[in-house]
PDB file of N, CA and C in Angstrom:
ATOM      1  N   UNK A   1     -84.636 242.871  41.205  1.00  0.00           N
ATOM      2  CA  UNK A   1     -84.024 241.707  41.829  1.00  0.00           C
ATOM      3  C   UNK A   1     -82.605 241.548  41.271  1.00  0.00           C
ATOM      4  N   UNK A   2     -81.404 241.515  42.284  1.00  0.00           N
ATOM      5  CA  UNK A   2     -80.618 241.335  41.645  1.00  0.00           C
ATOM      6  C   UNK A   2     -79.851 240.157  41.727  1.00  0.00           C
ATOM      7  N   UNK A   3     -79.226 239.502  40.992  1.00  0.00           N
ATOM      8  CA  UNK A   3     -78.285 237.971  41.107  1.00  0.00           C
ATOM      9  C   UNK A   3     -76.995 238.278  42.179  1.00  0.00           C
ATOM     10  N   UNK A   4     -77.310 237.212  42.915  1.00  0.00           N
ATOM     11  CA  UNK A   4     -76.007 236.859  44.015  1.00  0.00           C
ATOM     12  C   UNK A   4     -74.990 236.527  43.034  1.00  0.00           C
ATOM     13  N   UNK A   5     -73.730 236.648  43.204  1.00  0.00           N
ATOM     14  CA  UNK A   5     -72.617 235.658  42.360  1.00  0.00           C
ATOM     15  C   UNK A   5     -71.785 235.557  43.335  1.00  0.00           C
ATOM     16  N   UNK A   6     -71.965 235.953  44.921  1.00  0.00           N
ATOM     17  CA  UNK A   6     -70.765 235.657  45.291  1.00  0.00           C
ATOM     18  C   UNK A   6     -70.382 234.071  46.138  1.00  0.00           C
ATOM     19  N   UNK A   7     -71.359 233.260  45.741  1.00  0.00           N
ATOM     20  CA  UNK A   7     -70.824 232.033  45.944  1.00  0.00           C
ATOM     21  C   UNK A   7     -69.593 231.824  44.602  1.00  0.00           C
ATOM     22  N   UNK A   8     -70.174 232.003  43.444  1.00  0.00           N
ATOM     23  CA  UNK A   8     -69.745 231.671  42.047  1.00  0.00           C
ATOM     24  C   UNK A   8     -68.343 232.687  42.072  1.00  0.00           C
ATOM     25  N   UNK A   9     -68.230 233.649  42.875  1.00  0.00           N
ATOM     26  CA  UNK A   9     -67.292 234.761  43.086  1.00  0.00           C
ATOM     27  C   UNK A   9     -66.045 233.463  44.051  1.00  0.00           C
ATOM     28  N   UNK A  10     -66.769 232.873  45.142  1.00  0.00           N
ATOM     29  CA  UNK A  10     -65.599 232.968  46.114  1.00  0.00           C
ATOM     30  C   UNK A  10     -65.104 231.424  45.192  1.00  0.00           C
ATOM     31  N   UNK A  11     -66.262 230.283  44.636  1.00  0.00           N
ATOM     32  CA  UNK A  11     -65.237 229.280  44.031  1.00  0.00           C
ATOM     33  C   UNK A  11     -64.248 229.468  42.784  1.00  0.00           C
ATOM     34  N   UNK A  12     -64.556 230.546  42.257  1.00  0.00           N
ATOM     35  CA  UNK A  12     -63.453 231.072  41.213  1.00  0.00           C
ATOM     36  C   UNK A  12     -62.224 231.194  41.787  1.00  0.00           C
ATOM     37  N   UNK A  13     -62.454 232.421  43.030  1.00  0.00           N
ATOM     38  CA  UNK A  13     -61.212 232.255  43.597  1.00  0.00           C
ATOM     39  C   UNK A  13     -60.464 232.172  44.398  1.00  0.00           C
ATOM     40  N   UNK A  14     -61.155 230.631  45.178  1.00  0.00           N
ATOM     41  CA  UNK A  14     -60.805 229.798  45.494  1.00  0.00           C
ATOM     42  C   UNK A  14     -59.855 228.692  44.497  1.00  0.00           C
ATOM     43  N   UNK A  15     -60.471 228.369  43.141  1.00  0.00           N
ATOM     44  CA  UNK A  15     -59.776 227.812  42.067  1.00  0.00           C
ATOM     45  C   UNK A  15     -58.705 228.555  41.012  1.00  0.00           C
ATOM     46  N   UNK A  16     -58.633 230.241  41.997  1.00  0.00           N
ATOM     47  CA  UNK A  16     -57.496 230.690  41.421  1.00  0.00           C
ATOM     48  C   UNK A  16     -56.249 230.455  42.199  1.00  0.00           C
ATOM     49  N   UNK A  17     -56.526 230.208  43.798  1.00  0.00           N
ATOM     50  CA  UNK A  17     -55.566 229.842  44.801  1.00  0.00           C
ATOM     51  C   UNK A  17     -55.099 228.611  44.293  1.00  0.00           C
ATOM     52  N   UNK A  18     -55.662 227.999  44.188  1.00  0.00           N
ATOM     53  CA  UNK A  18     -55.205 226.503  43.846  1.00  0.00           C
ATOM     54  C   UNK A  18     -54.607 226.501  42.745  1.00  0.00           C
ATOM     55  N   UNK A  19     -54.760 227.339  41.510  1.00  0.00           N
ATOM     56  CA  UNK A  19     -53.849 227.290  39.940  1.00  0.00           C
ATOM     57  C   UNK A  19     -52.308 227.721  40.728  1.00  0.00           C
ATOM     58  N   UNK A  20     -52.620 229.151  41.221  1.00  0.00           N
ATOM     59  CA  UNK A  20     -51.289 229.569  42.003  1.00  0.00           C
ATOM     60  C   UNK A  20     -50.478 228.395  42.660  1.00  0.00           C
ATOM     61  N   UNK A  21     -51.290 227.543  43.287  1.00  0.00           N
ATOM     62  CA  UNK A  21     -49.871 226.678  44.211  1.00  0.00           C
ATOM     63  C   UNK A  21     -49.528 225.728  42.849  1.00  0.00           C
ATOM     64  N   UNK A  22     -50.575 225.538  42.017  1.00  0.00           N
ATOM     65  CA  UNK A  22     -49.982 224.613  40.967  1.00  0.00           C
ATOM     66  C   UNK A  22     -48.610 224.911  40.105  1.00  0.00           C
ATOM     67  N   UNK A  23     -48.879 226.437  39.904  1.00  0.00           N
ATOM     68  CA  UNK A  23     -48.119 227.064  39.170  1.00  0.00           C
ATOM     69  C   UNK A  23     -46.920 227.087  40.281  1.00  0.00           C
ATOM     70  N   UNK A  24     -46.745 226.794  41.362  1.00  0.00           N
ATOM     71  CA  UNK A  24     -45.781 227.264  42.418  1.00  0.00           C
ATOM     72  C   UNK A  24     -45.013 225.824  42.254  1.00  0.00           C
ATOM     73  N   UNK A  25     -45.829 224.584  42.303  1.00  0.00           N
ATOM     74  CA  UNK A  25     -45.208 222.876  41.862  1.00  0.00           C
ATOM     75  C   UNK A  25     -44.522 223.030  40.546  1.00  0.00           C
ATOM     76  N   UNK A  26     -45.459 223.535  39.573  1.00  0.00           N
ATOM     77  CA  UNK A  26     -44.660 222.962  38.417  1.00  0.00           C
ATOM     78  C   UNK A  26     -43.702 223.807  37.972  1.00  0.00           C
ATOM     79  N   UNK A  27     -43.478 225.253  38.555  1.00  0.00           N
ATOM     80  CA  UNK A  27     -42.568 226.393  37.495  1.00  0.00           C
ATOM     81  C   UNK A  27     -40.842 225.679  37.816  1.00  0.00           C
ATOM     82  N   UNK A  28     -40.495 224.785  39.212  1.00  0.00           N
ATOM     83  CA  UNK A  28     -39.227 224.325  38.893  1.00  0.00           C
ATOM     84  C   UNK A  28     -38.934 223.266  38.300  1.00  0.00           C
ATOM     85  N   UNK A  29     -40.247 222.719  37.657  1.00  0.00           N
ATOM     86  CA  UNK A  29     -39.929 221.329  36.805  1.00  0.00           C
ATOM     87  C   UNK A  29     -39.452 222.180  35.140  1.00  0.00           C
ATOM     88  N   UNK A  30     -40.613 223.202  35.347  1.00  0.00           N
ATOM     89  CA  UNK A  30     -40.384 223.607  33.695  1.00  0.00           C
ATOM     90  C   UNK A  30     -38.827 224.650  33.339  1.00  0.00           C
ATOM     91  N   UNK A  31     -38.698 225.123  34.574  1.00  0.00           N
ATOM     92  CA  UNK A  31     -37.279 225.593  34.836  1.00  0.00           C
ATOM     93  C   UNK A  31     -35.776 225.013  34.482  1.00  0.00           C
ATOM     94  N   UNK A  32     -35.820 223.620  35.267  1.00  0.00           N
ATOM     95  CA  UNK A  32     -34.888 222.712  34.817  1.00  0.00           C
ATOM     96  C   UNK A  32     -34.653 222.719  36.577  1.00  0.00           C
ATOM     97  N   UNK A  33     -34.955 223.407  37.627  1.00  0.00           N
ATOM     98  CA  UNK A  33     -34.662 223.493  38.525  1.00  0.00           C
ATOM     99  C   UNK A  33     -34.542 222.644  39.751  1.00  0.00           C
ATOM    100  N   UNK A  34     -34.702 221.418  39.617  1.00  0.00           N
ATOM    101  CA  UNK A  34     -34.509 220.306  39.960  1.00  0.00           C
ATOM    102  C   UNK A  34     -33.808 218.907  39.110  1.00  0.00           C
ATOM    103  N   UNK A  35     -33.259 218.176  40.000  1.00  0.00           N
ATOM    104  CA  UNK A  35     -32.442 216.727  39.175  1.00  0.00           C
ATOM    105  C   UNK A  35     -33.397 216.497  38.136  1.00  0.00           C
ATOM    106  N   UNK A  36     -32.099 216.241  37.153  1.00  0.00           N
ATOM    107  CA  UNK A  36     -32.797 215.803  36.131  1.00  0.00           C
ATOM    108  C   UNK A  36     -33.912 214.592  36.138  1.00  0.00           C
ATOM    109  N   UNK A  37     -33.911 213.710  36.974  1.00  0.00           N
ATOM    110  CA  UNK A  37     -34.597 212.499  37.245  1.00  0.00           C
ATOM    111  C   UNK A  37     -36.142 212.760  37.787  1.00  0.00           C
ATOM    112  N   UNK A  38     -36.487 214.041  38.163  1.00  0.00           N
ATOM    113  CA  UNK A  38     -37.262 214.790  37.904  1.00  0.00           C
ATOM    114  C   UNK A  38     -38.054 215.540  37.085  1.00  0.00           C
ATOM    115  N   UNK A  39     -37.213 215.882  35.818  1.00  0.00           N
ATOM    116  CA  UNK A  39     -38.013 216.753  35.018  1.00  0.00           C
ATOM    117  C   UNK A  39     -39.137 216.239  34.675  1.00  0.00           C
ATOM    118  N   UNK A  40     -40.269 216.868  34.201  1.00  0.00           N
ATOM    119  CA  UNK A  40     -40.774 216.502  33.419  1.00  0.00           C
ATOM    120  C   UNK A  40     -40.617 216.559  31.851  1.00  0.00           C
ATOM    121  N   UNK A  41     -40.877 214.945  31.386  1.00  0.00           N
ATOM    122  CA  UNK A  41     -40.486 214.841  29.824  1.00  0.00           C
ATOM    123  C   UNK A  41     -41.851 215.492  29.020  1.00  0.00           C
ATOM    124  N   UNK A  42     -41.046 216.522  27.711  1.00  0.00           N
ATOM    125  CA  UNK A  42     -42.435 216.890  26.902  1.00  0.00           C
ATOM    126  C   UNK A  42     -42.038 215.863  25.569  1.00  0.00           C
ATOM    127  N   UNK A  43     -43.316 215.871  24.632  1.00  0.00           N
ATOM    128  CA  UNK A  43     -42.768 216.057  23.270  1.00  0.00           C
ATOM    129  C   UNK A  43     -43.761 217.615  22.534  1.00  0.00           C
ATOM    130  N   UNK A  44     -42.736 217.480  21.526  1.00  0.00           N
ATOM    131  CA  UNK A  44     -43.920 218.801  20.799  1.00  0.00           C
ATOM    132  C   UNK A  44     -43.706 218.094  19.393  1.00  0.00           C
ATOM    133  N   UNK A  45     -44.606 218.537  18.290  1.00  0.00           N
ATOM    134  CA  UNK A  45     -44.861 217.906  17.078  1.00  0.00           C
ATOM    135  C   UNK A  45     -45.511 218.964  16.467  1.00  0.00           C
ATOM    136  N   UNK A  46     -45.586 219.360  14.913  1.00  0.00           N
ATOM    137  CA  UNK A  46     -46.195 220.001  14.327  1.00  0.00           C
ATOM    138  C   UNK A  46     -47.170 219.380  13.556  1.00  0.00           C
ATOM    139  N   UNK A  47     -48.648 219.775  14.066  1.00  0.00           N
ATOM    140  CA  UNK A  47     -50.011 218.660  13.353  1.00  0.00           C
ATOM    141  C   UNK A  47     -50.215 219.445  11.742  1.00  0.00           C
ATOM    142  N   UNK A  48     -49.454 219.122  10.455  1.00  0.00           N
ATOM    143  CA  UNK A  48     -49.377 219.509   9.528  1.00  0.00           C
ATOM    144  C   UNK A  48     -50.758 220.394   9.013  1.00  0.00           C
ATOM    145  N   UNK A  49     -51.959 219.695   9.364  1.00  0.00           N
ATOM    146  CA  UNK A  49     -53.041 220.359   8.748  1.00  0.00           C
ATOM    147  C   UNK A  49     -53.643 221.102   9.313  1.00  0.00           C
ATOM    148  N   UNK A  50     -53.228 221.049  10.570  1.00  0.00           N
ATOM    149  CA  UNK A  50     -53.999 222.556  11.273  1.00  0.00           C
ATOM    150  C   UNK A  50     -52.854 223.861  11.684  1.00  0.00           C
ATOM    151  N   UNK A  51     -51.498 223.698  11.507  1.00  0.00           N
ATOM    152  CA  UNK A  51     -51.138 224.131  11.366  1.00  0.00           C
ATOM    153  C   UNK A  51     -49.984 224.261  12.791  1.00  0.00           C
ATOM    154  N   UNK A  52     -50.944 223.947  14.022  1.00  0.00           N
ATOM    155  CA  UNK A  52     -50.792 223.957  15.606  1.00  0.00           C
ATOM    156  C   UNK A  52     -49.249 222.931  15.809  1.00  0.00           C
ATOM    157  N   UNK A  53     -48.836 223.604  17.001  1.00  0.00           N
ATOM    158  CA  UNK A  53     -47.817 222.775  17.241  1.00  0.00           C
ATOM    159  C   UNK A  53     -48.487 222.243  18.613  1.00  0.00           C
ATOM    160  N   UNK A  54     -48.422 220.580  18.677  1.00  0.00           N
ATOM    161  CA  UNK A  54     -48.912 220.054  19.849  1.00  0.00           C
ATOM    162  C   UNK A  54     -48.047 219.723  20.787  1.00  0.00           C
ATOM    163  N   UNK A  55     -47.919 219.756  21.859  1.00  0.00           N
ATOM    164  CA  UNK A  55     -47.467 219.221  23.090  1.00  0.00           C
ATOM    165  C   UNK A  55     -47.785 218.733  23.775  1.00  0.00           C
ATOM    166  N   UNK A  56     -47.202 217.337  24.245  1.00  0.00           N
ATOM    167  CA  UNK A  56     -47.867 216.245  25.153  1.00  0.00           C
ATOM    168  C   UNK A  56     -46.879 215.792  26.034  1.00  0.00           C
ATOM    169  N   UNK A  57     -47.225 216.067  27.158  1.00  0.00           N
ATOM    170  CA  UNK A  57     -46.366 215.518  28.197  1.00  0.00           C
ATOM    171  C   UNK A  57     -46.190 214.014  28.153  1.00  0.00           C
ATOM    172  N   UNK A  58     -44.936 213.378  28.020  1.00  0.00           N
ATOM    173  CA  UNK A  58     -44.420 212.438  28.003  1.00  0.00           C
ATOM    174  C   UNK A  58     -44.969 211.048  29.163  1.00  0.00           C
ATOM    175  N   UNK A  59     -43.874 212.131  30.339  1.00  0.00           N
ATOM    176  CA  UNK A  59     -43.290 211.983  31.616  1.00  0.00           C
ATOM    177  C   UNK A  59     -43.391 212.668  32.682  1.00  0.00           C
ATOM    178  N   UNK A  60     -43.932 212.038  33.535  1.00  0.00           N
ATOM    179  CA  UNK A  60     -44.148 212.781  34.866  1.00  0.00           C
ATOM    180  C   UNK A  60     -43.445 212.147  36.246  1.00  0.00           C
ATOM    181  N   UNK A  61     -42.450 212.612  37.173  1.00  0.00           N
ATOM    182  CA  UNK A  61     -42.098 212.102  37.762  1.00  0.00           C
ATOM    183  C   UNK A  61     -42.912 211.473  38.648  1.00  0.00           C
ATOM    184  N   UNK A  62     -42.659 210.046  39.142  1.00  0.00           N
ATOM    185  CA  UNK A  62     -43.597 209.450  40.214  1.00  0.00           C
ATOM    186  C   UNK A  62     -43.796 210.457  41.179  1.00  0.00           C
ATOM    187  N   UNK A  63     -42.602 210.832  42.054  1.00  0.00           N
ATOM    188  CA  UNK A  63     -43.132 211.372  43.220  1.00  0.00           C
ATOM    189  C   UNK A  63     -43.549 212.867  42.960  1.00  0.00           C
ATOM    190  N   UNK A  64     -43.647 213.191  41.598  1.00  0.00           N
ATOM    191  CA  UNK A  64     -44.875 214.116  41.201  1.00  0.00           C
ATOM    192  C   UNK A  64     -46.237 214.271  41.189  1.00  0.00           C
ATOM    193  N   UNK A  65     -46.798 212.936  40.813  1.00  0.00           N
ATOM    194  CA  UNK A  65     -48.189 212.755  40.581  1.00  0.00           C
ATOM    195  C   UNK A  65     -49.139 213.073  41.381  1.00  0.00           C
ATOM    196  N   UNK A  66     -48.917 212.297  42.832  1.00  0.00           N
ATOM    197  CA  UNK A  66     -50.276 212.707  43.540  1.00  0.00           C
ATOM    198  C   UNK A  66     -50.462 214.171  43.801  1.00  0.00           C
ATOM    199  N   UNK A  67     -49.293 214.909  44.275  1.00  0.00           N
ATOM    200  CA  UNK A  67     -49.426 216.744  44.148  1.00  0.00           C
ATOM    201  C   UNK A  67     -50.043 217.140  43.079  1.00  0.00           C
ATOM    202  N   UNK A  68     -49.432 217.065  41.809  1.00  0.00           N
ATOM    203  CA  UNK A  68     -49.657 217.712  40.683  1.00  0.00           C
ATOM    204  C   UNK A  68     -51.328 217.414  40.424  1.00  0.00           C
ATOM    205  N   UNK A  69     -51.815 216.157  40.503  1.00  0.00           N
ATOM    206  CA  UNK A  69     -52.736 215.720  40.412  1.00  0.00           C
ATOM    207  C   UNK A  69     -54.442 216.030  41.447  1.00  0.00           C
ATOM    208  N   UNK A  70     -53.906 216.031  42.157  1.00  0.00           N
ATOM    209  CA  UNK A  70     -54.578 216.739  43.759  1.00  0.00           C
ATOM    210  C   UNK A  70     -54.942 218.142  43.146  1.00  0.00           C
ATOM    211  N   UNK A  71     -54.063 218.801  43.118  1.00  0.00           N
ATOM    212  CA  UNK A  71     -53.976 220.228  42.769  1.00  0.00           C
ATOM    213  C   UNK A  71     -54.653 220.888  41.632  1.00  0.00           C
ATOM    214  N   UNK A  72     -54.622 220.434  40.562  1.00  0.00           N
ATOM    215  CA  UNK A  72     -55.139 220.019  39.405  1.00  0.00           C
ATOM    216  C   UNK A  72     -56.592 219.714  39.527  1.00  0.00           C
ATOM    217  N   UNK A  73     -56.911 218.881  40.040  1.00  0.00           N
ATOM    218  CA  UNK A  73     -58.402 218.139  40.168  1.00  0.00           C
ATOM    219  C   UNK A  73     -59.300 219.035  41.493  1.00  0.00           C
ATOM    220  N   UNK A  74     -58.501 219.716  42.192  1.00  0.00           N
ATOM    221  CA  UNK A  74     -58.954 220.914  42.645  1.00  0.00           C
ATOM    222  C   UNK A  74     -59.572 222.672  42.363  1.00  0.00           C
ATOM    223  N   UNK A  75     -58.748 222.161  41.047  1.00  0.00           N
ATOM    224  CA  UNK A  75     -58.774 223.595  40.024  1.00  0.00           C
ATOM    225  C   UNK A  75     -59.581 223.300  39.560  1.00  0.00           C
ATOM    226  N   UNK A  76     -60.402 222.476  38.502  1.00  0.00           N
ATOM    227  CA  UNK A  76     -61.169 221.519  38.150  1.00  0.00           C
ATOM    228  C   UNK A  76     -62.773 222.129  38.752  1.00  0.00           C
ATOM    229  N   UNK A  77     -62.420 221.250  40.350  1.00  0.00           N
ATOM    230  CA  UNK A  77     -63.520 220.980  41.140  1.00  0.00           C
ATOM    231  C   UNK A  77     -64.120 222.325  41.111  1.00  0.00           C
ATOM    232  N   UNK A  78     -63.388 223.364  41.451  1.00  0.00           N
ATOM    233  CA  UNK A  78     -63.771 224.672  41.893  1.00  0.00           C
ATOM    234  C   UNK A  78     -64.646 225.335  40.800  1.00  0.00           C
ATOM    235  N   UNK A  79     -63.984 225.388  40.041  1.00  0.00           N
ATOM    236  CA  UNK A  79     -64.624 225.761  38.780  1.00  0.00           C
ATOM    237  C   UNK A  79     -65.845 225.716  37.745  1.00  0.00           C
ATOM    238  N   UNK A  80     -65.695 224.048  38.679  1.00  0.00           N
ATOM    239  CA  UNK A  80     -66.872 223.552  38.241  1.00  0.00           C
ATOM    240  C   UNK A  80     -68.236 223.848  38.874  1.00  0.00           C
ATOM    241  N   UNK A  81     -67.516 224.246  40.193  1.00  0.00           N
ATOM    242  CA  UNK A  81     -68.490 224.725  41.437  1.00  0.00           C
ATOM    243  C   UNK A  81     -69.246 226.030  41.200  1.00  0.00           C
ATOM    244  N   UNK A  82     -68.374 226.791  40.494  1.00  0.00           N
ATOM    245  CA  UNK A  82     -68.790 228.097  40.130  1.00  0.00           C
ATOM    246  C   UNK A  82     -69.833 228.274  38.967  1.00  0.00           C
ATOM    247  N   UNK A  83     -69.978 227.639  38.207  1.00  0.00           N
ATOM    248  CA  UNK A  83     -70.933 227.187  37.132  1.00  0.00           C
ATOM    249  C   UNK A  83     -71.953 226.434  37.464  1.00  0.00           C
ATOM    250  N   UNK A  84     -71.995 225.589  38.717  1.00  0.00           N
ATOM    251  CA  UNK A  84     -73.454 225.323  39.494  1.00  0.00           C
ATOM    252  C   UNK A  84     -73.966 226.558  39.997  1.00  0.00           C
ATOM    253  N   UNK A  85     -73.017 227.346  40.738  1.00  0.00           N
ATOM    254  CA  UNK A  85     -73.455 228.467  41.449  1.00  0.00           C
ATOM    255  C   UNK A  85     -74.377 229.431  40.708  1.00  0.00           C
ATOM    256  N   UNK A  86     -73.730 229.752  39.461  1.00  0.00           N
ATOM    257  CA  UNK A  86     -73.692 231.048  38.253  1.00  0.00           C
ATOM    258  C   UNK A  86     -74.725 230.360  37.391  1.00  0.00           C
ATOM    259  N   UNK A  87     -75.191 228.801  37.727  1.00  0.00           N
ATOM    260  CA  UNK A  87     -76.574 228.569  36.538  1.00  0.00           C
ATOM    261  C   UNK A  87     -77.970 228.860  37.487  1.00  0.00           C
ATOM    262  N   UNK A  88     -77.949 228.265  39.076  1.00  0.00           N
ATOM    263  CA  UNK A  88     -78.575 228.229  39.865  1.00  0.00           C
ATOM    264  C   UNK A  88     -78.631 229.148  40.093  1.00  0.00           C
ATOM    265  N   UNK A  89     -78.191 230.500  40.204  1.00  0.00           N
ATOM    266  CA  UNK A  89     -78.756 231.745  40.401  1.00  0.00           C
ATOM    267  C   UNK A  89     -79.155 232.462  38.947  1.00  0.00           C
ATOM    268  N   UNK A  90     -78.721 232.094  37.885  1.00  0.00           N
ATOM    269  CA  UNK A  90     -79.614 232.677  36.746  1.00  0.00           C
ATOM    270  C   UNK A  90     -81.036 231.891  36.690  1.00  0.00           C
ATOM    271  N   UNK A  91     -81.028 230.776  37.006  1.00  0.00           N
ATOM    272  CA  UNK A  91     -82.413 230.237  36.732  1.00  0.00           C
ATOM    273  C   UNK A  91     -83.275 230.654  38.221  1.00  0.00           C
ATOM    274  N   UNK A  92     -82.852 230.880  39.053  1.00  0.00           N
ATOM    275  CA  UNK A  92     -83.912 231.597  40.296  1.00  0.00           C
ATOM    276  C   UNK A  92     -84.301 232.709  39.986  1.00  0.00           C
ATOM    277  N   UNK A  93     -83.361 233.864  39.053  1.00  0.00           N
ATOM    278  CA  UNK A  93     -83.571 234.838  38.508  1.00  0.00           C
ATOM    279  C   UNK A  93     -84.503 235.143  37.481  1.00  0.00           C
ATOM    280  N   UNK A  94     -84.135 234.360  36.524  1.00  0.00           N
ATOM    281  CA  UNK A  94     -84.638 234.406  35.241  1.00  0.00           C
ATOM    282  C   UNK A  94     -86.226 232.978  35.183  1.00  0.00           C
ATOM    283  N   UNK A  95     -86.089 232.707  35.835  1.00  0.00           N
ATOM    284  CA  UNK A  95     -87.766 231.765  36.155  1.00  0.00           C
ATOM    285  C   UNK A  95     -88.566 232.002  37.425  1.00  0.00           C
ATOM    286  N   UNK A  96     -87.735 233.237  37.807  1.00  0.00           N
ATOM    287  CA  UNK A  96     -88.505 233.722  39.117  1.00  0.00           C
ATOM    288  C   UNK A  96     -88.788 232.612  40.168  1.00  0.00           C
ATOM    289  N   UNK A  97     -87.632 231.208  40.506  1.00  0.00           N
ATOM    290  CA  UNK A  97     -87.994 230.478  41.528  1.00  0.00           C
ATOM    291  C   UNK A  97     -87.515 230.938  42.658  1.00  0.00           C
ATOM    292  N   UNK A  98     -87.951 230.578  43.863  1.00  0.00           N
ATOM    293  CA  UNK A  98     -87.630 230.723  44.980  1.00  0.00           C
ATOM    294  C   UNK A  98     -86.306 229.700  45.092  1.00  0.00           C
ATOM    295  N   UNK A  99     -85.549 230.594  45.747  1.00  0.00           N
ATOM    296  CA  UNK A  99     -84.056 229.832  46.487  1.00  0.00           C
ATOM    297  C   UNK A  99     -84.730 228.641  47.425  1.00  0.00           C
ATOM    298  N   UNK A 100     -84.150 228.229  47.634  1.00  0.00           N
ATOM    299  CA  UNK A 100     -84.816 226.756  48.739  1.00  0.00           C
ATOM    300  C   UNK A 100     -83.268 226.390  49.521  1.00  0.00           C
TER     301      UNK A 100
END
């Protein structure tokens, strides 16, 4: 018997399409490639005891959010989809249930 994955196949990448357009929104913010009134603000900080340098986005332009956000929570969704897919077919597998 062998495991399906290609539901768990197509929401991966499906949630790789969606990183792509993300990456397609944000590469001219991180560029500088738009008005400044646009950028997005970072900070970065060095967390002394672990050694890591952190970065936290500040600032996000308003008429950024709902895209960036949409897009984002799509990448998310998908992903998450794929890990219902990829448990639900190991446990039909591996407990011998019938698909329903």
């Amino acid at each position: 018997m062998t495991i399906d994955l290609d539901g768990c196949r197509a929401k991966t990448e499906r949630a790789r399409n969606h990183s792509d357009s993300l990456q397609t929104i944000i590469t001219p913010l991180v560029l500088g490639d738009v008005p400044e009134t646009e950028l997005i603000q970072l900070s970065a900080e060095l967390d002394v005891q672990s050694g890591y340098h952190v970065f936290r986005v500040a600032a996000i332009p308003e008429a950024w959010r709902p895209g960036i956000g949409v897009v984002l929570g799509d990448v998310v969704h998908n992903l998450r989809s794929a890990l219902d897919y990829l448990f639900f077919e190991l446990c039909c597998h591996y407990l011998g249930a019938t698909k329903t």
